[in-house]
N, C-alpha and C. Protein backbone atom coordinates (compact mmCIF):
# COMPACT_ATOMS: atom_id res chain seq x y z
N UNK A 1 0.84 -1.18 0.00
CA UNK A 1 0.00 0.00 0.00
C UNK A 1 0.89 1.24 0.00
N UNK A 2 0.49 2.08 -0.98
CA UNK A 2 1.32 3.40 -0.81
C UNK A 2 1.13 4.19 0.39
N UNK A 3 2.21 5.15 0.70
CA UNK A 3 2.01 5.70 2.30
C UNK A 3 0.86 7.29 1.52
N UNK A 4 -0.08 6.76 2.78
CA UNK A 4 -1.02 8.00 2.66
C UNK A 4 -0.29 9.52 3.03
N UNK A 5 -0.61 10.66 2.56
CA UNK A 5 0.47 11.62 2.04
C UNK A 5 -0.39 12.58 3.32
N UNK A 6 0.44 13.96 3.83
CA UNK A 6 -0.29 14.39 4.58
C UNK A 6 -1.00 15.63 4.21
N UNK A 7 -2.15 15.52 4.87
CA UNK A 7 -3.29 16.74 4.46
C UNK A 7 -2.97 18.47 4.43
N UNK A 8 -3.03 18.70 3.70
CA UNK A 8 -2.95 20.46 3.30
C UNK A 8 -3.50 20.86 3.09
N UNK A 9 -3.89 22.27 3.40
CA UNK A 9 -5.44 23.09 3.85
C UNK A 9 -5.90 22.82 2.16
N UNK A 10 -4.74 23.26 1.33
CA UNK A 10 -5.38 23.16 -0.22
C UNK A 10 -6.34 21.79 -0.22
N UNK A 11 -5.58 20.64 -0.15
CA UNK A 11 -6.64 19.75 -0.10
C UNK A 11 -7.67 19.37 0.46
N UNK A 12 -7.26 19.96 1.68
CA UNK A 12 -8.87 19.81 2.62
C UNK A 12 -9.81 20.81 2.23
N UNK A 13 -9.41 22.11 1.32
CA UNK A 13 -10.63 22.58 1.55
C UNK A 13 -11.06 22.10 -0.32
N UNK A 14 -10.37 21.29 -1.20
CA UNK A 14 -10.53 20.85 -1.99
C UNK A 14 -11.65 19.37 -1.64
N UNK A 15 -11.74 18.86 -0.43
CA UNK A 15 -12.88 17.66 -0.11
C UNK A 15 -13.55 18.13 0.36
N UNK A 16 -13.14 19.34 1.16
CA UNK A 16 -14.65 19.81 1.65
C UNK A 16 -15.45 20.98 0.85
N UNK A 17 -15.02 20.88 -0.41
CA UNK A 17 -15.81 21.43 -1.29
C UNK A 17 -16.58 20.21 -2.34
N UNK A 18 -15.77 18.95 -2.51
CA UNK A 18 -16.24 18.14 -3.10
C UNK A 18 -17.61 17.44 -2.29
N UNK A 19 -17.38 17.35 -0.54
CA UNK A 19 -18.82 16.89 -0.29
C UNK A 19 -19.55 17.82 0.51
N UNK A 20 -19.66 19.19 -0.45
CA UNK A 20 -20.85 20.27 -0.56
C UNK A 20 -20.60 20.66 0.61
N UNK A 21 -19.66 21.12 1.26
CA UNK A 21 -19.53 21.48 2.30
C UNK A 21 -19.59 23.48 2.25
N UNK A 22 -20.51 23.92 3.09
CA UNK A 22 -20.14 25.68 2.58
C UNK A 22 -19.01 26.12 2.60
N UNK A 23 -18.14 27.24 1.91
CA UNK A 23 -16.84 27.20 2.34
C UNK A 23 -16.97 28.66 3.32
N UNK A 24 -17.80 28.07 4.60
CA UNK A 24 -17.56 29.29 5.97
C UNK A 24 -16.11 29.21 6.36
N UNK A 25 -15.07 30.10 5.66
CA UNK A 25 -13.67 29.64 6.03
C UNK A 25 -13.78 30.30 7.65
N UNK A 26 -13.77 30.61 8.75
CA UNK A 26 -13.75 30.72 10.36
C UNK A 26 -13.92 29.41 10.35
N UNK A 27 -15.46 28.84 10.05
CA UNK A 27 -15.54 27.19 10.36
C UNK A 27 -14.43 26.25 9.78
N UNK A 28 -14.18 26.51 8.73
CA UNK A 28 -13.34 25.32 7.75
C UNK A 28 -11.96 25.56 8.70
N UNK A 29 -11.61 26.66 8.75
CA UNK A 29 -10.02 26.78 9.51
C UNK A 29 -10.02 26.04 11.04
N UNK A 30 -11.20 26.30 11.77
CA UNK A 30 -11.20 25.53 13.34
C UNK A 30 -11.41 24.10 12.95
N UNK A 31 -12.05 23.82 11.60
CA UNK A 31 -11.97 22.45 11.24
C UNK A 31 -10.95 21.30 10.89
N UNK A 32 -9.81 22.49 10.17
CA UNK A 32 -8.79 21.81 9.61
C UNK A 32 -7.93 21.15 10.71
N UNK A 33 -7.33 21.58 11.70
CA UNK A 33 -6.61 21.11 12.35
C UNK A 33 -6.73 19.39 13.23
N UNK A 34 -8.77 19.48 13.38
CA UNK A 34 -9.60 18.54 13.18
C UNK A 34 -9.17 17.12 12.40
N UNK A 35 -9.52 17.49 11.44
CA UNK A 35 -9.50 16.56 10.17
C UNK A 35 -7.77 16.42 9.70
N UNK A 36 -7.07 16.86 9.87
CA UNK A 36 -5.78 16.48 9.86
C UNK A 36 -5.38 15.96 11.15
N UNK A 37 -6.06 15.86 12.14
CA UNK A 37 -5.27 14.86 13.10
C UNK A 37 -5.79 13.83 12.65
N UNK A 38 -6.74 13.89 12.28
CA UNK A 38 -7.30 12.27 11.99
C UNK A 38 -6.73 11.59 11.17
N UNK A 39 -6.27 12.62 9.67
CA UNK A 39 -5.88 12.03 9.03
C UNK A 39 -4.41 11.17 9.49
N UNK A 40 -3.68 11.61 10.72
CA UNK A 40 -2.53 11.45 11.19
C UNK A 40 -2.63 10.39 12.04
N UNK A 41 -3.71 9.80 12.27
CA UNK A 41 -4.12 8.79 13.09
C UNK A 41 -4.45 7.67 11.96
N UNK A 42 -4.89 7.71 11.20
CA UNK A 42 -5.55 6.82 9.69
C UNK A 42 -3.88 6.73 9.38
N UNK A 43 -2.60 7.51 9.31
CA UNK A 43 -1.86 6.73 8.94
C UNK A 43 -1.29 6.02 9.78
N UNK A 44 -1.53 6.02 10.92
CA UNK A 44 -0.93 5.08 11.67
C UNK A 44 -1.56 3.60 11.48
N UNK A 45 -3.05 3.71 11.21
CA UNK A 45 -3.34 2.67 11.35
C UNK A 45 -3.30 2.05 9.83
N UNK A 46 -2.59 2.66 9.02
CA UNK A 46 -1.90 2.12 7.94
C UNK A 46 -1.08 0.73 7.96
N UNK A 47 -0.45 0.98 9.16
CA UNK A 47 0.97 0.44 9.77
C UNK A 47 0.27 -0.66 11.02
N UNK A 48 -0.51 -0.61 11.15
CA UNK A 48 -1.29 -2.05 11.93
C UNK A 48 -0.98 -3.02 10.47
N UNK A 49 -0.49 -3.97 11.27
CA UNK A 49 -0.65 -5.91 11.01
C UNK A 49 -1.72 -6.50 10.81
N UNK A 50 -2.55 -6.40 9.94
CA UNK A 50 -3.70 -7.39 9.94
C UNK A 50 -3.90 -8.63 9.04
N UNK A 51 -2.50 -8.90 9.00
CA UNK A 51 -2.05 -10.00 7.91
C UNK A 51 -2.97 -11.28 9.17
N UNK A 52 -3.49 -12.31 8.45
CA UNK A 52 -3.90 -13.75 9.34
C UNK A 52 -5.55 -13.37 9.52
N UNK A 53 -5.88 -12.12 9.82
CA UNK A 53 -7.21 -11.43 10.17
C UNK A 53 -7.92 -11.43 8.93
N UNK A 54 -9.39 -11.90 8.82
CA UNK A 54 -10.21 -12.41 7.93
C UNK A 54 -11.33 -11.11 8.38
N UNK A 55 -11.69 -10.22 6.90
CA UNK A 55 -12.19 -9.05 7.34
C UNK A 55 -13.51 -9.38 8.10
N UNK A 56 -14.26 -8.71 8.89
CA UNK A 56 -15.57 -9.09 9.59
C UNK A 56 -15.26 -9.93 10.22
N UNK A 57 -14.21 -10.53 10.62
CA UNK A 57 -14.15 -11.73 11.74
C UNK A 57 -14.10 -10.93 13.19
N UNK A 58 -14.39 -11.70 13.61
CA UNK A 58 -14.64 -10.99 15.57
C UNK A 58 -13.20 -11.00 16.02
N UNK A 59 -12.83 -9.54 15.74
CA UNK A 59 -10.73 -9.57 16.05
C UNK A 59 -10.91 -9.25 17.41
N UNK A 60 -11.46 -8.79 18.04
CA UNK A 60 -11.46 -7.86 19.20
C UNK A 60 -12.42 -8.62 20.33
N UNK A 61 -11.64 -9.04 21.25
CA UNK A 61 -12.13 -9.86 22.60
C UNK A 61 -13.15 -8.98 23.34
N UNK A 62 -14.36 -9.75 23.19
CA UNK A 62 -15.47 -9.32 24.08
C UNK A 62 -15.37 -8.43 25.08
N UNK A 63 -14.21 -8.81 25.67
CA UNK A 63 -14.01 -8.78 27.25
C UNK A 63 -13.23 -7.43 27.24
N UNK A 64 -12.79 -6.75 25.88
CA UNK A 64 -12.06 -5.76 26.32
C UNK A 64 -12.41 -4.53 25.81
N UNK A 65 -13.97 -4.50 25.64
CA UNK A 65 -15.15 -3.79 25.06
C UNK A 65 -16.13 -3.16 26.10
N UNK A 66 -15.76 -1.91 26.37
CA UNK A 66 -16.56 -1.58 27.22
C UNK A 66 -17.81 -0.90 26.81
N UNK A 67 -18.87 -1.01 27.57
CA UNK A 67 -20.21 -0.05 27.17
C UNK A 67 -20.65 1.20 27.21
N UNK A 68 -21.12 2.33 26.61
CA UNK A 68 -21.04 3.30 26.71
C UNK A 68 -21.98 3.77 27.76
């Protein structure tokens, strides 16, 4: 998998124009910092192992699932 590249206001406000988002730039700017951590978190989980793991299979032990 290629390494996911990191987010720049150009591009973020390039998706958040693609899903119709208004461009209230005050909102979009308190947003960006938002949506680029995430994106900084999505690459980490780039880098998770899920080689052996069968998608939809129950990976995650009951027991270490708490309720909201």
């Amino acid at each position: 998998m290629a390494e996911r590249p990191d987010l720049t206001y150009e591009v973020f406000i390039t998706l958040a124009q693609q899903q119709g988002f208004e461009m209230d730039i005050p909102h979009l700017n308190e947003l960006f910092p938002e949506v680029q951590a995430m994106f900084r978190r999505m690459k980490l989980l780039d880098k998770v192992d899920t080689s052996g793991i069968q998608p939809g299979s129950d990976s995650i032990p009951s027991d270490t699932i708490t309720p909201d």
